[in-house]
Protein backbone atom coordinates (compact mmCIF):
# COMPACT_ATOMS: atom_id res chain seq x y z
CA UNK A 1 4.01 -19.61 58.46
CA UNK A 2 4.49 -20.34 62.56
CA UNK A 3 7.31 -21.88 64.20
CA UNK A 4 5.80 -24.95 64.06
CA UNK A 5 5.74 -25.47 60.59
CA UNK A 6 9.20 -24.39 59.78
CA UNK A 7 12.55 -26.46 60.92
CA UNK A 8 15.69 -24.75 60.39
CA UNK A 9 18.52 -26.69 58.98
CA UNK A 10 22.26 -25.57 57.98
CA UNK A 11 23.02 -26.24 53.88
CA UNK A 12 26.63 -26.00 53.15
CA UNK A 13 27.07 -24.13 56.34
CA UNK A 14 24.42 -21.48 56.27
CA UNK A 15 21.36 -21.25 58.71
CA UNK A 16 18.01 -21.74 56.65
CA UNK A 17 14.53 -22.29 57.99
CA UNK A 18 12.32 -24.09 55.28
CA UNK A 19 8.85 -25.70 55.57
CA UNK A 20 8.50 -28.84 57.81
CA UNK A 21 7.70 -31.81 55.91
CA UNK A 22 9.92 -31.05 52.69
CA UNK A 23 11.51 -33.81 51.10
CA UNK A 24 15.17 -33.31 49.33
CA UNK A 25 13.77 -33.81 46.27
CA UNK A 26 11.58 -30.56 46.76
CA UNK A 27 14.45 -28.82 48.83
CA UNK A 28 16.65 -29.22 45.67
CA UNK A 29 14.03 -28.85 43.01
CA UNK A 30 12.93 -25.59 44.66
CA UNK A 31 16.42 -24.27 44.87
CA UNK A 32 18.16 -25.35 41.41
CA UNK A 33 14.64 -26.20 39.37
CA UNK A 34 15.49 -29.72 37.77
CA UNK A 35 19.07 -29.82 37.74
CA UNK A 36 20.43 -33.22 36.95
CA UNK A 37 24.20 -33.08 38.09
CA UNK A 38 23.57 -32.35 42.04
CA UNK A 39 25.70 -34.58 44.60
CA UNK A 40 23.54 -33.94 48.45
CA UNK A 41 25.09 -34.76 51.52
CA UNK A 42 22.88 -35.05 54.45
CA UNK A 43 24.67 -35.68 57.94
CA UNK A 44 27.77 -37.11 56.73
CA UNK A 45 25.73 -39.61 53.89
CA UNK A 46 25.51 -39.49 50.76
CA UNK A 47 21.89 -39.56 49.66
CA UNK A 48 21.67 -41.42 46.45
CA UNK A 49 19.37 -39.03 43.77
CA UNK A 50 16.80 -42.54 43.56
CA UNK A 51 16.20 -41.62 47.91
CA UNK A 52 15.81 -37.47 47.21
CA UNK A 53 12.04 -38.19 47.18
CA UNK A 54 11.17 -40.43 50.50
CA UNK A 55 14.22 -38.35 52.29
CA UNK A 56 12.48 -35.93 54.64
CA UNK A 57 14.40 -33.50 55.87
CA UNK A 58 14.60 -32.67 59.50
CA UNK A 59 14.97 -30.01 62.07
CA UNK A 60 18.93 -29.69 62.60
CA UNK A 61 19.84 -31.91 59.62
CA UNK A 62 22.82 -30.93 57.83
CA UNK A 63 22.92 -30.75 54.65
CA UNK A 64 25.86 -30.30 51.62
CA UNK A 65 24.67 -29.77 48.17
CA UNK A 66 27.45 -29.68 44.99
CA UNK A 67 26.36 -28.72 41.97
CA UNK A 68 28.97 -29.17 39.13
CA UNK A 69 28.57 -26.99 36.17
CA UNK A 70 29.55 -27.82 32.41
CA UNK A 71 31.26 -25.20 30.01
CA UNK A 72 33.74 -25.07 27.66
């Protein structure tokens, strides 16, 4: 993959370069598979989970992901 088809962005603080033209939807499904109870942040918005799929991500977007486990 060149430089060109990469954008780095920062995700909960951390430096991460990822494939240009990935949506959150696949930026999320790629990192926790189909996990339902995800809350994503991207540049100080709240990105309802109906928007993951038409929300490109962008080079220099920031980006906060929670993920809230269940357990007993």
């Amino acid at each position: 993959m060149t430089a060109s088809q990469t954008i780095n962005i920062r995700v909960n603080g951390q430096k991460e370069i990822i494939p240009s033209g990935q949506t959150l939807q696949q930026f999320i499904d790629h990192r926790f598979g189909k996990f339902p109870n995800v809350v994503a942040e991207l540049n100080g918005q709240i990105i309802p989970h109906d928007h993951w799929g038409i929300t490109l991500l962008q080079n220099q977007d920031r980006l906060e992901l929670v993920h809230f486990v269940g357990g007993g």
